[in-house]
C-alpha atoms as a PDB file:
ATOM      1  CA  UNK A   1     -45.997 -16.386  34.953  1.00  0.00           C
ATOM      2  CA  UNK A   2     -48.921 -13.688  34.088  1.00  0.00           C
ATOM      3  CA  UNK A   3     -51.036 -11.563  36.543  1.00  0.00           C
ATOM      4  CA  UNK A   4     -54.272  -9.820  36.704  1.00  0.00           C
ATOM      5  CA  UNK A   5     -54.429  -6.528  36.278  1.00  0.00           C
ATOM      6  CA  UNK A   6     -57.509  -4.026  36.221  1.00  0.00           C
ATOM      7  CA  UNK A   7     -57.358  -1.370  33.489  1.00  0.00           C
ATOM      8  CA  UNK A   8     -58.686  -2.376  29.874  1.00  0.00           C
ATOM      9  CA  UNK A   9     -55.391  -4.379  27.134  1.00  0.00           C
ATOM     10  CA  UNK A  10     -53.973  -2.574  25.128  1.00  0.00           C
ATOM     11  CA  UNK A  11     -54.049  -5.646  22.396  1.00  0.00           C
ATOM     12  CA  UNK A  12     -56.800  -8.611  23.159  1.00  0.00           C
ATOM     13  CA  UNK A  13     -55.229 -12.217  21.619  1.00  0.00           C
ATOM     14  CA  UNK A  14     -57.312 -15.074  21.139  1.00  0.00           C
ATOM     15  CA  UNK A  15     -56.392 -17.504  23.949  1.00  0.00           C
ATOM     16  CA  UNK A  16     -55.463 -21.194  23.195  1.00  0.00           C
ATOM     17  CA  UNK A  17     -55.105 -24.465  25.027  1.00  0.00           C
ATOM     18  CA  UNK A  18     -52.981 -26.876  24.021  1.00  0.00           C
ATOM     19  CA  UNK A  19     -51.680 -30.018  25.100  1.00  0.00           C
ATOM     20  CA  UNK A  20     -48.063 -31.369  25.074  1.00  0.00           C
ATOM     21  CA  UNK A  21     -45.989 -34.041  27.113  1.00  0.00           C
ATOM     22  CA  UNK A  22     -48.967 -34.558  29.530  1.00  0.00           C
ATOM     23  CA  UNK A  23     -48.396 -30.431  30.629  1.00  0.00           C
ATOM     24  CA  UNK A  24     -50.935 -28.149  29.668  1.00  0.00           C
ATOM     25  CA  UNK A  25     -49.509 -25.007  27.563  1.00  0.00           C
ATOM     26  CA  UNK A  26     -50.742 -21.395  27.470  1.00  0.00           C
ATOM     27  CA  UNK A  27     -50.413 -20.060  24.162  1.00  0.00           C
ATOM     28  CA  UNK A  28     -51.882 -16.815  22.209  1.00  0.00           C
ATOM     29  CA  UNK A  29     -52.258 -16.362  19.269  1.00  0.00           C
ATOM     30  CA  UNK A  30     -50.255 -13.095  18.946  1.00  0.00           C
ATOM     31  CA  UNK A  31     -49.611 -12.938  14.872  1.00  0.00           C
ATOM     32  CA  UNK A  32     -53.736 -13.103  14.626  1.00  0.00           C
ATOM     33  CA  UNK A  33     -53.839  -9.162  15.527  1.00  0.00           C
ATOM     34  CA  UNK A  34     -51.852  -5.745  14.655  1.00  0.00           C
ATOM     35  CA  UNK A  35     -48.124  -5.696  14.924  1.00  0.00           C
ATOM     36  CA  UNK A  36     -46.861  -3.924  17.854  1.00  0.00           C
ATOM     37  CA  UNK A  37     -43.353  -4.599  17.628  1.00  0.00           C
ATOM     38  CA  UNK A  38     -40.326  -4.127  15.256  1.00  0.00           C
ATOM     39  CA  UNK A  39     -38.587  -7.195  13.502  1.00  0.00           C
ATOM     40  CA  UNK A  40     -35.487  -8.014  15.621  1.00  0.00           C
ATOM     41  CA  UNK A  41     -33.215  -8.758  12.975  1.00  0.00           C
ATOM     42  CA  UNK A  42     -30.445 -11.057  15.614  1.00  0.00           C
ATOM     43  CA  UNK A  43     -29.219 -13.626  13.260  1.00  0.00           C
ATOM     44  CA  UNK A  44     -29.773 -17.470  14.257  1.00  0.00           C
ATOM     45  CA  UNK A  45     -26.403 -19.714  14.168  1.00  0.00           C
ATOM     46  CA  UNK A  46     -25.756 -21.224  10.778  1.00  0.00           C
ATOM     47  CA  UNK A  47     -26.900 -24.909  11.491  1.00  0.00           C
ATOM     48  CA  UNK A  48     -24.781 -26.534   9.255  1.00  0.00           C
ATOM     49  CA  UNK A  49     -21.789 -24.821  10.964  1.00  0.00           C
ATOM     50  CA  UNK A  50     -23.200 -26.282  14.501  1.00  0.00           C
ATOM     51  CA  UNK A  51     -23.665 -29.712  13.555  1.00  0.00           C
ATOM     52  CA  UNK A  52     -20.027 -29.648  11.780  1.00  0.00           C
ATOM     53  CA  UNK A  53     -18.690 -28.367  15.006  1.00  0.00           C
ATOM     54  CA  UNK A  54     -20.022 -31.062  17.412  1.00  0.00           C
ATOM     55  CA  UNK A  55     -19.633 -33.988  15.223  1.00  0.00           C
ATOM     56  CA  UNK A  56     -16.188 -35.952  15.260  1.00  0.00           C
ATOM     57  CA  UNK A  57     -16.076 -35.748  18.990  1.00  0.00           C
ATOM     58  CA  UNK A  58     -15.096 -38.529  21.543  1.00  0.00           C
ATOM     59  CA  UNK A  59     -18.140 -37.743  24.206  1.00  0.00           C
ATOM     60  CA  UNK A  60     -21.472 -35.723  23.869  1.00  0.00           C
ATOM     61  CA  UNK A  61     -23.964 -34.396  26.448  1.00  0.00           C
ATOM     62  CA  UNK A  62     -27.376 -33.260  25.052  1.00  0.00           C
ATOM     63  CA  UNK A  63     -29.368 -29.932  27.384  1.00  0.00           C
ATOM     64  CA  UNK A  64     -32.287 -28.797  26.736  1.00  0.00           C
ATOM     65  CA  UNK A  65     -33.932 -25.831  28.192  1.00  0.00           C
ATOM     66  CA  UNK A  66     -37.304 -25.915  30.406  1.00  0.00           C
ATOM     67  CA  UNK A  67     -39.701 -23.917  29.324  1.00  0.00           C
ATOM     68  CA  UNK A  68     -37.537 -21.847  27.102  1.00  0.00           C
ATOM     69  CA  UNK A  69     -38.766 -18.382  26.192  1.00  0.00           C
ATOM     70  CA  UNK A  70     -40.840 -18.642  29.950  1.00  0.00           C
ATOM     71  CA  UNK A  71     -37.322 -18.032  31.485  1.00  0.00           C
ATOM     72  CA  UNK A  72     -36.778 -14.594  30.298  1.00  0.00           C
ATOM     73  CA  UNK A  73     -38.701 -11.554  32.298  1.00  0.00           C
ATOM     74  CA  UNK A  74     -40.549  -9.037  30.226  1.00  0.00           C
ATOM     75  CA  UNK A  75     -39.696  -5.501  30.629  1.00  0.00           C
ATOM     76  CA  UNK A  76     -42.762  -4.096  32.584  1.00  0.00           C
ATOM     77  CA  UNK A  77     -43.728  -1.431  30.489  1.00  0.00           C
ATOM     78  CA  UNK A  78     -44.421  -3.691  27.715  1.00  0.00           C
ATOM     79  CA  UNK A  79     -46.541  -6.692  29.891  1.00  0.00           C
ATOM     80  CA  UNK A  80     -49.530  -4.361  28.418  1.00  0.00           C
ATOM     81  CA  UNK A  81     -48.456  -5.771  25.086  1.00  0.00           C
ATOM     82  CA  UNK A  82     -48.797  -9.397  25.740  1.00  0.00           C
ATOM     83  CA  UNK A  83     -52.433  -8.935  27.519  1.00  0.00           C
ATOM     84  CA  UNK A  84     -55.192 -11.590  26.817  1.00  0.00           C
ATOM     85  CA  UNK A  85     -58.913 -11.920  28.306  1.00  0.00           C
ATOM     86  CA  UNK A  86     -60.470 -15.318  29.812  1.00  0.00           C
ATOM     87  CA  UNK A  87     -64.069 -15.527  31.085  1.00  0.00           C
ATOM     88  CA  UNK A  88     -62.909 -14.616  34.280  1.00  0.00           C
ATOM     89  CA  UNK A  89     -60.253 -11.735  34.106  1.00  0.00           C
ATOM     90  CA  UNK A  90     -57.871 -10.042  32.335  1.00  0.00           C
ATOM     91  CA  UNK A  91     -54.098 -10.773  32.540  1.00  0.00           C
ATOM     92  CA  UNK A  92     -50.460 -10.113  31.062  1.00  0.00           C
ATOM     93  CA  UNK A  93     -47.128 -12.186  31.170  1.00  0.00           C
ATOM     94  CA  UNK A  94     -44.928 -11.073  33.353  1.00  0.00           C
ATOM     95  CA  UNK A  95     -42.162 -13.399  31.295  1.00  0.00           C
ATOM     96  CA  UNK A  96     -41.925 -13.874  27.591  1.00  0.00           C
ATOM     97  CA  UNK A  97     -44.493 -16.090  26.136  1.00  0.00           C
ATOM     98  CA  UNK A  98     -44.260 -18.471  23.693  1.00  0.00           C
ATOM     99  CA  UNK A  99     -45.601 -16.661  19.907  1.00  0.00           C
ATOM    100  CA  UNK A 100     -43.872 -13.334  20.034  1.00  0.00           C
ATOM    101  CA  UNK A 101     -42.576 -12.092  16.643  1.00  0.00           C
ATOM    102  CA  UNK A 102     -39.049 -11.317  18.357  1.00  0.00           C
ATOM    103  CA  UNK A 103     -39.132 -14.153  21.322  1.00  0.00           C
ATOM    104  CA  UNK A 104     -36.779 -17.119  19.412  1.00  0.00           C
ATOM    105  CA  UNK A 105     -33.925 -14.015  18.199  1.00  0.00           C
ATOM    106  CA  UNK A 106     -34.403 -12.278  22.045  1.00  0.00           C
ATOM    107  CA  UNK A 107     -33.574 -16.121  23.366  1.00  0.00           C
ATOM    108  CA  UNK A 108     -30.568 -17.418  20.857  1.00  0.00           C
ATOM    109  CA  UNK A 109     -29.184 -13.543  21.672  1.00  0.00           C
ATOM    110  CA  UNK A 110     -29.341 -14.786  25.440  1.00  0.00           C
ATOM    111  CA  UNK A 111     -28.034 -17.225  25.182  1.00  0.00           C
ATOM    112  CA  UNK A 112     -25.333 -16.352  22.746  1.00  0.00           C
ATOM    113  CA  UNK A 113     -24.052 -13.802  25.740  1.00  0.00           C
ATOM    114  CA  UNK A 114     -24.308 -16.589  28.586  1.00  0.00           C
ATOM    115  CA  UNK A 115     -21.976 -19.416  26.623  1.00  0.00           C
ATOM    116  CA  UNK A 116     -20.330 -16.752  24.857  1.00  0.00           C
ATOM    117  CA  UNK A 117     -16.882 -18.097  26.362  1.00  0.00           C
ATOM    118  CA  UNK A 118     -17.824 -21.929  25.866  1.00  0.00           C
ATOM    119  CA  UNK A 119     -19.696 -22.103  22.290  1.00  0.00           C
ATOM    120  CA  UNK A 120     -17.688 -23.192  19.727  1.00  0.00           C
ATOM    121  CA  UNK A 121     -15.231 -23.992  22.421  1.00  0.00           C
ATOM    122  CA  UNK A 122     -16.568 -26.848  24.226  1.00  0.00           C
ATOM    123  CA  UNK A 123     -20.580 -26.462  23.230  1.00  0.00           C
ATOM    124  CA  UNK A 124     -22.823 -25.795  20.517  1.00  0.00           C
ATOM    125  CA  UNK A 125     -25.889 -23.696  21.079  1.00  0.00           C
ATOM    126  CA  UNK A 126     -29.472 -23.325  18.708  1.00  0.00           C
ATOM    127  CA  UNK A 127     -32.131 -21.214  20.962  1.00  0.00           C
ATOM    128  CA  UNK A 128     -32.865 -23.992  23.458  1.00  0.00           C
ATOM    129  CA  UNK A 129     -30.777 -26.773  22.063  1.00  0.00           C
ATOM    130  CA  UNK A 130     -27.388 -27.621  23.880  1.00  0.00           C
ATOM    131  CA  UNK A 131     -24.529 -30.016  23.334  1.00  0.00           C
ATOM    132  CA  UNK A 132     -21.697 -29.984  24.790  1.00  0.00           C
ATOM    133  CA  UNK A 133     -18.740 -31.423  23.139  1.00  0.00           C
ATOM    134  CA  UNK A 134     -15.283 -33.043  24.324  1.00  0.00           C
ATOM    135  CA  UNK A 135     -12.251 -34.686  22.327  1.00  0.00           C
ATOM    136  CA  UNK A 136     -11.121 -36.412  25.271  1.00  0.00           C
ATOM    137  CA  UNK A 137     -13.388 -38.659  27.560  1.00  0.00           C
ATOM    138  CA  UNK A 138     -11.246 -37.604  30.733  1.00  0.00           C
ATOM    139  CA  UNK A 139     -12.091 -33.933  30.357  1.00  0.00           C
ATOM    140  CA  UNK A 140     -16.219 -34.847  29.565  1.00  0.00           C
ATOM    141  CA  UNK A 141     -17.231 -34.116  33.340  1.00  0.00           C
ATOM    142  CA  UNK A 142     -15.078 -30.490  33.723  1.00  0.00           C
ATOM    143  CA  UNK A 143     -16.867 -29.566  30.524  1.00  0.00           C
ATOM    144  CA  UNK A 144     -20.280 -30.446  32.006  1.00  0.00           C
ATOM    145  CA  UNK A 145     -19.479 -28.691  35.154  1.00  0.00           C
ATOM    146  CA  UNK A 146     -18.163 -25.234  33.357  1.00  0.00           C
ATOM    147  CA  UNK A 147     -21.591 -25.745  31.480  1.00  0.00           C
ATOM    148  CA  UNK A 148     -23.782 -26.233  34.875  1.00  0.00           C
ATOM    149  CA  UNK A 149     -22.143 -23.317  36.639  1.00  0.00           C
ATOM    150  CA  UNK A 150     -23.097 -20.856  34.002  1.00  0.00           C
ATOM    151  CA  UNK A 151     -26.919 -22.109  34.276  1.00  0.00           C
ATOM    152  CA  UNK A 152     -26.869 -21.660  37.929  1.00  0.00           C
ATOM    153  CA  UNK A 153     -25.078 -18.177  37.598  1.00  0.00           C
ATOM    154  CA  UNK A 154     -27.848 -16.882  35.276  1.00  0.00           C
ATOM    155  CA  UNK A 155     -30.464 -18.844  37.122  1.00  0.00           C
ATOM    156  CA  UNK A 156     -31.891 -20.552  34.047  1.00  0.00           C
ATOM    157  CA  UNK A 157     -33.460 -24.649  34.071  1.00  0.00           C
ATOM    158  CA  UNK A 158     -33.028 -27.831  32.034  1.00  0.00           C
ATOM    159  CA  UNK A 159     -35.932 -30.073  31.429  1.00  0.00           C
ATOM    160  CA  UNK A 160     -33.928 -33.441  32.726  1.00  0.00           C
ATOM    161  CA  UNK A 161     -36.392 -35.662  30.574  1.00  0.00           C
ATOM    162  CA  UNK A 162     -34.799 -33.997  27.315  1.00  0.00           C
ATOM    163  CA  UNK A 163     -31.198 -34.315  28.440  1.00  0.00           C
ATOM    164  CA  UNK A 164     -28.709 -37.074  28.004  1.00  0.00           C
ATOM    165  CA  UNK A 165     -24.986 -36.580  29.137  1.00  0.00           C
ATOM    166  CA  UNK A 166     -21.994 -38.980  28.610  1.00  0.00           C
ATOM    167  CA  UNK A 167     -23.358 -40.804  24.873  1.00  0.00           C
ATOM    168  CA  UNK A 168     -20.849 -40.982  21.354  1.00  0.00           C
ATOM    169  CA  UNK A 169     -23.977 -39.797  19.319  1.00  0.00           C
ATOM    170  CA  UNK A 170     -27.860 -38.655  19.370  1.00  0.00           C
ATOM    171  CA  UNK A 171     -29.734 -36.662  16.948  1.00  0.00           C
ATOM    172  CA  UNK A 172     -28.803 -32.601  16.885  1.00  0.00           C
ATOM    173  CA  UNK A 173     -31.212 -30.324  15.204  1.00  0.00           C
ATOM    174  CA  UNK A 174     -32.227 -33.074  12.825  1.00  0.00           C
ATOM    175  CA  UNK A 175     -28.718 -34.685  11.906  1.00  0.00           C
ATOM    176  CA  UNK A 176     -27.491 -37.273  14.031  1.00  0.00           C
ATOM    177  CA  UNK A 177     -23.257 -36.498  14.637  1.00  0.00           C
ATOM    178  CA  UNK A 178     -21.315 -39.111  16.502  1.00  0.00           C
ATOM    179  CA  UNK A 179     -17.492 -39.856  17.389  1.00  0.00           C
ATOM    180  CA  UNK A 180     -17.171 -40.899  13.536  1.00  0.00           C
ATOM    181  CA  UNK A 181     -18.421 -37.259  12.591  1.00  0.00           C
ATOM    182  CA  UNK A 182     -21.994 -36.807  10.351  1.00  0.00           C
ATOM    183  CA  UNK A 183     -24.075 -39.849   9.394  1.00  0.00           C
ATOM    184  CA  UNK A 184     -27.183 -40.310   8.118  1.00  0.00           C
ATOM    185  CA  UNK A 185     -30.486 -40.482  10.457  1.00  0.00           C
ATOM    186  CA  UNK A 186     -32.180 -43.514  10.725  1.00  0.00           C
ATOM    187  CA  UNK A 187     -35.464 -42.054  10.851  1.00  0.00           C
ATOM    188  CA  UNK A 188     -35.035 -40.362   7.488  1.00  0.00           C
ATOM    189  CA  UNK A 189     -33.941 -43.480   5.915  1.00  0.00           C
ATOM    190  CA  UNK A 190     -36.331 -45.625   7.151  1.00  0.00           C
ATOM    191  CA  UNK A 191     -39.040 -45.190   4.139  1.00  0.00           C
ATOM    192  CA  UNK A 192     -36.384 -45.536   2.083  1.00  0.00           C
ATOM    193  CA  UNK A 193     -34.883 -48.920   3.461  1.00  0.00           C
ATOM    194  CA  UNK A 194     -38.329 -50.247   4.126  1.00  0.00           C
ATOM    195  CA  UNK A 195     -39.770 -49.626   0.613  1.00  0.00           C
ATOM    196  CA  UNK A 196     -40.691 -52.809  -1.071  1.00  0.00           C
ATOM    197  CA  UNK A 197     -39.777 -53.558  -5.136  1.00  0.00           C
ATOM    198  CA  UNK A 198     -41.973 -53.398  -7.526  1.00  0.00           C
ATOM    199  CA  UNK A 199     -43.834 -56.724  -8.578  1.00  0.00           C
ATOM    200  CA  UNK A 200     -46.428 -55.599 -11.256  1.00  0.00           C
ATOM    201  CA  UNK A 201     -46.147 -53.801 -13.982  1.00  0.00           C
ATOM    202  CA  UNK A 202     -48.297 -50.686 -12.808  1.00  0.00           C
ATOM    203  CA  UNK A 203     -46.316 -50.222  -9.558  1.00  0.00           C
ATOM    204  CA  UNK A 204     -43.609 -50.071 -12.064  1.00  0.00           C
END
């Protein structure tokens, strides 16, 4: 994922640790230091228009990406760019790292050109986020498979903890769709359900 090289960065980032489902993440703090690189102006999918295309379907399967942005190679000439110092040596990514300005528009425009023929179609795509939708339960497993096959042909990964296949409803980029179409989360209504009525008259 990065290298050592000899000659002195051309930009120095703060270097951060941080900790997240038991892995250990690499992360600079690129925004802390000159801008280097234009706004990428790739628009993001409308997310109202992707949750109101996968709900009201018989069968969903939920992907999500491993590693994300880690999957896409950096163009060589700018690896300088994404150079960072530790006590022991200097290194650049030789992928995209997580922080970049331009890294969530460079992956939704990714992967708006791999599923170009399925989104909308059979899936719904947000950067990382996946489902894959089907009317019928018979044709659930040919949909999946037309899915996989474009993930092997552009040799990207899934994290398998963060997928579930086969379900009538989850949670999709905060809203949670089922066979019956758009209902409300749980989660969000839980403060709401729990809340207790008043009994004096200052809680009033």
């Amino acid at each position: 994922m990065v290298e050592s090289f000899g000659r002195l960065p051309v930009c120095v980032f703060e270097l951060l640790a941080l900790f997240a489902f038991l892995y250990v993440v690499l992360a600079i703090r690129f925004q802390s230091r000159p801008v280097v690189s234009t706004k990428d102006s790739y628009p993001l999918p409308s997310i109202d228009r992707l949750v109101d295309g996968a709900s009201g379907h018989a069968l969903l399967s939920f992907l999500d990406a491993y590693s994300e942005y880690n999957q896409i190679m950096m163009y060589p000439p700018d690896e300088v760019h994404t150079s960072f110092i530790t006590d022991h040596a200097k290194y650049c990514y030789r992928v995209m790292p997580f922080g970049l300005k331009n890294a969530r528009a460079t992956y939704q425009r990714m992967m708006d050109k791999v599923f170009h023929q399925q989104i909308r179609r059979n899936m719904e795509v947000y950067v990382d986020d996946m489902v894959v939708k089907t009317t019928s339960a018979t044709d659930h497993t040919t949909n999946l498979a037309e899915e996989f096959a474009q993930i092997r042909r552009h040799n990207l990964r899934l994290n398998p903890e963060k997928c579930i296949f086969s379900i009538q409803g989850d949670k999709f980029l905060g809203f949670m769709i089922t066979s019956r179409g758009i209902e409300a989360n749980p989660e969000k209504c839980k403060a709401i359900i729990q809340m207790q009525s008043s009994q004096t008259v200052k809680e009033v």
